[in-house]
Every structure is written in structure tokens, then in C-alpha cells.
N, C-alpha and C. Protein backbone atom coordinates (compact mmCIF):
# COMPACT_ATOMS: atom_id res chain seq x y z
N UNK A 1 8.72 -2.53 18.42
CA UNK A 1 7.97 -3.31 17.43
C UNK A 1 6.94 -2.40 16.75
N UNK A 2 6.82 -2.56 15.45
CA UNK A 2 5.91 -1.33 14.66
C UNK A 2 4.63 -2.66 14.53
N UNK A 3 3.73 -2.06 14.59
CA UNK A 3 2.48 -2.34 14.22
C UNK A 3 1.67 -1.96 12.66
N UNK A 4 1.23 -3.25 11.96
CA UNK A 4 0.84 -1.95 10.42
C UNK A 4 -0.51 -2.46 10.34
N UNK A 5 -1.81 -1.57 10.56
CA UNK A 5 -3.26 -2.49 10.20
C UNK A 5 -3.57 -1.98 8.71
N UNK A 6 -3.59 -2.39 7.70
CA UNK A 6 -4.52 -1.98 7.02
C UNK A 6 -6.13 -2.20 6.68
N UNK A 7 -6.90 -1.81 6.09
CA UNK A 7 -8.22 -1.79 5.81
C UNK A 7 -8.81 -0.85 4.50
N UNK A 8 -9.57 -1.24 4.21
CA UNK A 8 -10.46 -0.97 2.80
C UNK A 8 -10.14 -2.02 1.63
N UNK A 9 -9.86 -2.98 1.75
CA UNK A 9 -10.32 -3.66 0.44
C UNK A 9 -11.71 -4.00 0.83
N UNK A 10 -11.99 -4.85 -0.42
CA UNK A 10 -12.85 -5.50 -0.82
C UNK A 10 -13.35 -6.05 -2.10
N UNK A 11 -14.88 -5.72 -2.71
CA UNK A 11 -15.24 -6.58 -3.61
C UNK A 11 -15.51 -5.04 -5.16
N UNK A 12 -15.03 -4.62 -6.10
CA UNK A 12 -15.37 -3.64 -6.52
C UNK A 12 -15.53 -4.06 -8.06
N UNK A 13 -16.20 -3.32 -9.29
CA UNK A 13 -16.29 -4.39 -10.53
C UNK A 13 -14.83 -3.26 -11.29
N UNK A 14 -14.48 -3.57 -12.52
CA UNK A 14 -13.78 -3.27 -13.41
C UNK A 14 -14.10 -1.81 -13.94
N UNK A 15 -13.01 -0.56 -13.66
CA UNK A 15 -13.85 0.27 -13.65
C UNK A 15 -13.51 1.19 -12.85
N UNK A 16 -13.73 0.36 -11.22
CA UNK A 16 -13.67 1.94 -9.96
C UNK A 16 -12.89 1.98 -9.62
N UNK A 17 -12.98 2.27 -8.00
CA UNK A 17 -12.30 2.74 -7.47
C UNK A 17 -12.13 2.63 -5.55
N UNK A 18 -10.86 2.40 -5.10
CA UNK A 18 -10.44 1.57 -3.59
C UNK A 18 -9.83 2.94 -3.01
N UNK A 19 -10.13 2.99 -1.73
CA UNK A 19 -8.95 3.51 -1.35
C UNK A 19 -8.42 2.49 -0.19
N UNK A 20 -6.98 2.04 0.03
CA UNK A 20 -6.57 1.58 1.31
C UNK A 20 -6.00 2.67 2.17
N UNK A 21 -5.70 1.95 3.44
CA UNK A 21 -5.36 2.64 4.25
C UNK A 21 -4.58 1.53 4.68
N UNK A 22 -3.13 2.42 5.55
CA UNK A 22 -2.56 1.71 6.83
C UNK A 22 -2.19 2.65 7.60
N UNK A 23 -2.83 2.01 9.16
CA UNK A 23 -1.85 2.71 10.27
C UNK A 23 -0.67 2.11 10.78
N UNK A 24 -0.04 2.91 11.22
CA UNK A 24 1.13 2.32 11.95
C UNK A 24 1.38 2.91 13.34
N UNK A 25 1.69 1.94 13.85
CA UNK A 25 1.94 2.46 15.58
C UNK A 25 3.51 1.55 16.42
N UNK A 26 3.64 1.78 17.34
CA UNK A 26 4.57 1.21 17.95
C UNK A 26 5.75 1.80 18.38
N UNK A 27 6.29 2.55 16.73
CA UNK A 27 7.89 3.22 16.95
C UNK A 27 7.24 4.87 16.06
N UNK A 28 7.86 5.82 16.38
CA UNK A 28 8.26 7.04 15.37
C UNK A 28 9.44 6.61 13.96
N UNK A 29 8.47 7.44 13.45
CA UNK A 29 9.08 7.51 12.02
C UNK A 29 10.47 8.45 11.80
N UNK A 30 11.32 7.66 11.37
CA UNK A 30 12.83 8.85 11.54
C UNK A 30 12.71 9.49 10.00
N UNK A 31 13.89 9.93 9.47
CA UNK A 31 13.98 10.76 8.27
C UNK A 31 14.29 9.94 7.00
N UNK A 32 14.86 8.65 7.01
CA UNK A 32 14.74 8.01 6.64
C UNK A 32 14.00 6.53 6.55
N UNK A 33 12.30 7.11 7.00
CA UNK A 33 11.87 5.79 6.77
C UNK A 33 10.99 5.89 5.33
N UNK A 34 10.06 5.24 5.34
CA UNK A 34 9.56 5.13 4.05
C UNK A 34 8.31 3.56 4.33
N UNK A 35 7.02 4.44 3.39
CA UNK A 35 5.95 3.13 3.77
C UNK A 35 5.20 2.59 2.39
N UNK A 36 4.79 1.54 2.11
CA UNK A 36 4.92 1.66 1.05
C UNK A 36 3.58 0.37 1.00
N UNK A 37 3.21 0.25 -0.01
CA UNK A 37 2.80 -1.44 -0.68
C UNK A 37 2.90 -2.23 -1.84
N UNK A 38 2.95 -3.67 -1.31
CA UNK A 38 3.12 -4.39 -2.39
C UNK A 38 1.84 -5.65 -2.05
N UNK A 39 1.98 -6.08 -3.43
CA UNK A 39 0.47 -6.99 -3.83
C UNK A 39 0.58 -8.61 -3.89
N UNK A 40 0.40 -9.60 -3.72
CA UNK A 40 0.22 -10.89 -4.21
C UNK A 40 -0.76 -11.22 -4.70
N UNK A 41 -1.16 -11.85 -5.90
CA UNK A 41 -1.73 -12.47 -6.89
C UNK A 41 -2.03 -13.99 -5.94
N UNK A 42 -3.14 -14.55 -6.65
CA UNK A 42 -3.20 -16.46 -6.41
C UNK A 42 -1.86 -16.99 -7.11
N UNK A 43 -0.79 -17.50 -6.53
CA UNK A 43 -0.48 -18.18 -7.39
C UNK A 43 1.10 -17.85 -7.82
N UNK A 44 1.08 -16.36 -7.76
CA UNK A 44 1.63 -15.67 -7.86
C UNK A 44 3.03 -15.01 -6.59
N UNK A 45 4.32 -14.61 -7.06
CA UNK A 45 4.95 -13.78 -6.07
C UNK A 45 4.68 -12.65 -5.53
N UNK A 46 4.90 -12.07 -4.53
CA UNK A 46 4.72 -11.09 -3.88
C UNK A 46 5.39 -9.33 -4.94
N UNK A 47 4.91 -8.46 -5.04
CA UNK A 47 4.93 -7.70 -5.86
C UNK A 47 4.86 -6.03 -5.29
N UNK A 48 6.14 -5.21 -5.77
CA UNK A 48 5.99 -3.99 -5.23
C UNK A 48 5.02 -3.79 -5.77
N UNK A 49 4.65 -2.42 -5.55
CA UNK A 49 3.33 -1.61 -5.80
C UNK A 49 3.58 -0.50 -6.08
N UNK A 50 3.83 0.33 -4.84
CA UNK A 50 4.14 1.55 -4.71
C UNK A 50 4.57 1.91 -3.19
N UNK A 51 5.62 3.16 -3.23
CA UNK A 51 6.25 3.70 -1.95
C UNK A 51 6.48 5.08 -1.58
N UNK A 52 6.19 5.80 -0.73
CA UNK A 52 6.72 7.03 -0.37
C UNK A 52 7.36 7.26 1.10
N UNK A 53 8.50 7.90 0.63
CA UNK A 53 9.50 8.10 1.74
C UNK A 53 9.00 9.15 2.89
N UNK A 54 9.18 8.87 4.08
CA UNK A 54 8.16 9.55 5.39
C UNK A 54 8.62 11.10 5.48
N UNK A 55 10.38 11.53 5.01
CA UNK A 55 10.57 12.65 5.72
C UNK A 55 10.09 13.70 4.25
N UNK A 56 10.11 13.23 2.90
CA UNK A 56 10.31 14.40 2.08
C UNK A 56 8.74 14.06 0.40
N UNK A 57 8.12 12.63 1.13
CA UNK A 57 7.14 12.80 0.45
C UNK A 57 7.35 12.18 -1.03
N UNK A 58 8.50 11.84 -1.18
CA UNK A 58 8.99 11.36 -2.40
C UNK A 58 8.46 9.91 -2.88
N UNK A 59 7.75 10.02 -4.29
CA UNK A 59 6.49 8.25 -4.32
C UNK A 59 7.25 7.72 -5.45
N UNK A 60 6.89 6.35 -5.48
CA UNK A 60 7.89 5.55 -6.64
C UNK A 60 6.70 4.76 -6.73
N UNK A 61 6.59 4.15 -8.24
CA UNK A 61 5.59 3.20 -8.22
C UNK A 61 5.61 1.88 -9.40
N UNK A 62 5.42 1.31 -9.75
CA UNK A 62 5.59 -0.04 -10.62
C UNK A 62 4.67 0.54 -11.33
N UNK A 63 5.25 0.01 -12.76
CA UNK A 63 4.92 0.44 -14.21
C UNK A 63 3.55 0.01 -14.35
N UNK A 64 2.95 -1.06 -13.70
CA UNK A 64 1.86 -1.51 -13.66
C UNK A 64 0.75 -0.76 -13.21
N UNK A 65 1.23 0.22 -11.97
CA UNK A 65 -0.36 0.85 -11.48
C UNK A 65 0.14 2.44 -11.97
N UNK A 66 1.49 2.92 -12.54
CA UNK A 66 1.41 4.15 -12.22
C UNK A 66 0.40 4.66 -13.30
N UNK A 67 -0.04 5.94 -13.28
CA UNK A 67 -0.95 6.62 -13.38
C UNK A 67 -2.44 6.28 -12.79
N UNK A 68 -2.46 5.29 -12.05
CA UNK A 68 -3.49 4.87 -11.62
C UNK A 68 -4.11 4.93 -10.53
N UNK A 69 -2.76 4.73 -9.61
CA UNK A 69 -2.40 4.28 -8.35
C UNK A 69 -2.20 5.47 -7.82
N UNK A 70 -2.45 6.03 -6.77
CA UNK A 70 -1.66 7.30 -5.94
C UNK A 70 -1.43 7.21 -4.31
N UNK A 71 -0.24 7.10 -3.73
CA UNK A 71 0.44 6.43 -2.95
C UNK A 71 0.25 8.15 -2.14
N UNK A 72 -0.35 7.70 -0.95
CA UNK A 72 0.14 9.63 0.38
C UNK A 72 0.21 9.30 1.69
N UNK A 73 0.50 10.14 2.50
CA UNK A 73 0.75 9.87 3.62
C UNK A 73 0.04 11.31 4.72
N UNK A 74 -0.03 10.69 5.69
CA UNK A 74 -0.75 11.77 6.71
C UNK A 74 0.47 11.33 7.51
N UNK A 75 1.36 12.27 7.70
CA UNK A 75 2.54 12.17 8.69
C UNK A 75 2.00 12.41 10.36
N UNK A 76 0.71 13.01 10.90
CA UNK A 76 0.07 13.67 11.69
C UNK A 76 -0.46 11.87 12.74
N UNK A 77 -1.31 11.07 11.40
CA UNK A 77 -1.47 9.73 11.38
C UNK A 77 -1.00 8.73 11.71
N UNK A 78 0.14 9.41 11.31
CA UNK A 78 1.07 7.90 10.68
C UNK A 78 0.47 6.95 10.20
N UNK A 79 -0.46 7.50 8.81
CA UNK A 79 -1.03 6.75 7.79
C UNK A 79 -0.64 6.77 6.37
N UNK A 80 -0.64 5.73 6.06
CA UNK A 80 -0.42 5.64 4.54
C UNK A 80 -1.07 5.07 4.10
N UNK A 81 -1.50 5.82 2.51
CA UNK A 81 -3.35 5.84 1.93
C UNK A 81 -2.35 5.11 0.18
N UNK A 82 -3.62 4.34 -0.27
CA UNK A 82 -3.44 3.89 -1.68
C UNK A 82 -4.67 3.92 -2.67
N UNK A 83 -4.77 5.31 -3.20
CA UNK A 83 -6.19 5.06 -3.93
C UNK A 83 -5.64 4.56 -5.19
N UNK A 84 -7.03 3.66 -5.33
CA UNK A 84 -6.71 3.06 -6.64
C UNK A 84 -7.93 3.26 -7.35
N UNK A 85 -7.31 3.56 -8.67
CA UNK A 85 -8.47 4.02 -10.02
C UNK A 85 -8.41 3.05 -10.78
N UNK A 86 -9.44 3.06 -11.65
CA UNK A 86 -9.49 2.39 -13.24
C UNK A 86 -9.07 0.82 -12.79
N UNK A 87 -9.48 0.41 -11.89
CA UNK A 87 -9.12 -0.95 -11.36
C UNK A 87 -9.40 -2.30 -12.12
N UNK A 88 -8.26 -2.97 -12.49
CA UNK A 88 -8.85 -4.11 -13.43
C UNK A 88 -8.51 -5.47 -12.83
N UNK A 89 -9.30 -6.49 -13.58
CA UNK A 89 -8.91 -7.28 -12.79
C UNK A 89 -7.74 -8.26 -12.51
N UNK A 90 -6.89 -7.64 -13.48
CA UNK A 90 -5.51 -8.24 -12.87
C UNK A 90 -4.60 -7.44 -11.44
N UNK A 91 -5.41 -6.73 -11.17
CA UNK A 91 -5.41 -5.56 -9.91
C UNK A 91 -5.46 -6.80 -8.45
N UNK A 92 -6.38 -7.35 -8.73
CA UNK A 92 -6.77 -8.55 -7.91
C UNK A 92 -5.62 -9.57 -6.96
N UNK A 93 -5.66 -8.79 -5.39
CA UNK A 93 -4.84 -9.06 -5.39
C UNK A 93 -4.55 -9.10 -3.88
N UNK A 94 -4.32 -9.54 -2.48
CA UNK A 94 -3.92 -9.63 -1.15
C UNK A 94 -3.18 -8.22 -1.00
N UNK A 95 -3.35 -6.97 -0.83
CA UNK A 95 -2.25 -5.74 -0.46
C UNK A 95 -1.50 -5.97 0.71
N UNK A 96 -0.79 -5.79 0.88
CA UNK A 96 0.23 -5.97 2.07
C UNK A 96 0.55 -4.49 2.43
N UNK A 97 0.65 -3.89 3.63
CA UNK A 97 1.11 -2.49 3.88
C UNK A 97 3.22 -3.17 4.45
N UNK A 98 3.76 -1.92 3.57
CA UNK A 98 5.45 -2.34 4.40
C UNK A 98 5.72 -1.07 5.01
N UNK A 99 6.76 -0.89 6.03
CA UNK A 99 7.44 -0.05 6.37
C UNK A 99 8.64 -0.29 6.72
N UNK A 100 9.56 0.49 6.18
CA UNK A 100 11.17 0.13 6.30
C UNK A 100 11.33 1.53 7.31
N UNK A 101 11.82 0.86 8.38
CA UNK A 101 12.90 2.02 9.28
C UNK A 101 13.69 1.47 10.27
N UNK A 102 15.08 2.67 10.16
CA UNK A 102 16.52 1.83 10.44
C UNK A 102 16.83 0.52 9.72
N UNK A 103 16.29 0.30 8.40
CA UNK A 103 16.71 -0.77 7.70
C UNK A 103 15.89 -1.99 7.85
N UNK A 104 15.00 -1.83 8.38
CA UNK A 104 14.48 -3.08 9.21
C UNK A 104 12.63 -3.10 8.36
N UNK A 105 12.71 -4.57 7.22
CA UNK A 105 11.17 -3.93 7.27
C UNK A 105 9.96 -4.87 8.37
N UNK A 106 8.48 -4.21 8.05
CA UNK A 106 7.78 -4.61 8.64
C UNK A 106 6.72 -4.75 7.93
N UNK A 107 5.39 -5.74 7.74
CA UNK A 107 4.20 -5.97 7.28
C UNK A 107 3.46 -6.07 8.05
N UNK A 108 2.09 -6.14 6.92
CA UNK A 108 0.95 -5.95 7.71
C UNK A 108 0.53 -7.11 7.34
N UNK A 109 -1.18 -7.49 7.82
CA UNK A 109 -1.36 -9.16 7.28
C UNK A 109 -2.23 -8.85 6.39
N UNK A 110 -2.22 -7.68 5.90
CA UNK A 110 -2.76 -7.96 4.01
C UNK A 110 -4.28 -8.06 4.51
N UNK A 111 -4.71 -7.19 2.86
CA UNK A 111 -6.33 -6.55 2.86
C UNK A 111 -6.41 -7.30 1.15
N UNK A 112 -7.65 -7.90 1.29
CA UNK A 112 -7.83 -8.48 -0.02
C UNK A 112 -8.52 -7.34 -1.22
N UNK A 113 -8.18 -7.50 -2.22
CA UNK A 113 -8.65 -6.73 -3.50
C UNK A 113 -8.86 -7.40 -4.31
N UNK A 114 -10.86 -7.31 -4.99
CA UNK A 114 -11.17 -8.20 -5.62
C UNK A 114 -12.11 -7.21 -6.65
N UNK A 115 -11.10 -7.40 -8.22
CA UNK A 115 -12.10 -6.67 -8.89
C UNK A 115 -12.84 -7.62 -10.33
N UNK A 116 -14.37 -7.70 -10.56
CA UNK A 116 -14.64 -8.36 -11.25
C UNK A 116 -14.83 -7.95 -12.47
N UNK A 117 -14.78 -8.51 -13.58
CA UNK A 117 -14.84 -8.41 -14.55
C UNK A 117 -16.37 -7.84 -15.54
């Protein structure tokens, strides 16, 4: 069973700047895993974000945060970091940390992000 905590949201205005974090514990990471996040809105569906694959570092991200967003990983950790810039408030949003390995994914119970206007 993988474990995912994340931490660092909170309350920030229109403007700055978050970094999240997730750890993960439980299982090792094989060559094909990959950790990633996605966001929910009030109201709203659940929403990729952004992802990078564990063995080669490779990031993918939704048209929405890229250039904004920068998705890394401490393989040493087994952490995966999400700084976020230029944060607006449609940014606003429950983060969820995922991790897919052997096909199988896993969540975390979500860090709130609240940016005001």
C-alpha cells in the first residue's frame, strides 16, 4: 500500500507564489512509475495538473498552468514538489498528489489552494 501526504497549501493573494509537496512511502518506485497532480475546483471535476515520470524525469502539464507551474522530484525523497507562480484565482483549488505504479493509481487527501483576488 503506497502512502501520499501532501502539504503547503494555503491562503496566498493573486500574484505569488506555493510550493507543494508530496511524500510517498509504503512501496519503491519501479521504472515505470510516475507522480503527478491534479486539482478540483468547488463545483467542479477533478482536473490533471501536471506529471513527471520517476525513472527519466520526463514532466507533462495542462495548458492551463504550463509556464507557470513546475512539476520535480527528489528521487532520494520520494518527493514530488509543485511550485506554483503567477497564481490566479481560478488556480483555487483542493490539489490532490497521484502516483501510478504497476498500473495501479493512488491519492492523497488533497491540500487546499486559495488565491484571492
Amino acid at each position: 500500500q503506497v502512502q501520499l501526504v501532501e502539504s503547503g497549501g494555503g491562503l496566498v493573494q493573486a500574484g505569488g507564489s506555493l510550493r507543494l509537496s508530496c511524500a510517498a512511502s509504503g512501496r519503491t518506485f519501479s521504472w515505470n512509475s510516475s507522480m503527478g497532480w491534479f486539482r478540483q475546483a468547488p463545483g467542479k471535476e477533478r482536473e490533471f495538473v501536471a506529471t513527471i515520470t520517476w525513472h527519466s524525469g520526463s514532466t507533462y502539464y495542462a495548458d492551463t498552468v504550463k509556464g507557470r507551474f513546475t512539476i520535480s522530484r527528489d528521487n532520494a525523497k520520494d518527493t514530488v514538489y509543485l511550485q506554483m507562480n503567477s497564481l490566479k484565482p481560478e488556480d483555487t483549488a483542493v490539489y490532490y498528489c497521484n502516483a501510478v505504479m504497476s498500473g495501479i493509481n493512488y491519492w492523497g487527501k488533497g491540500t487546499l489552494v486559495t488565491v484571492s483576488s
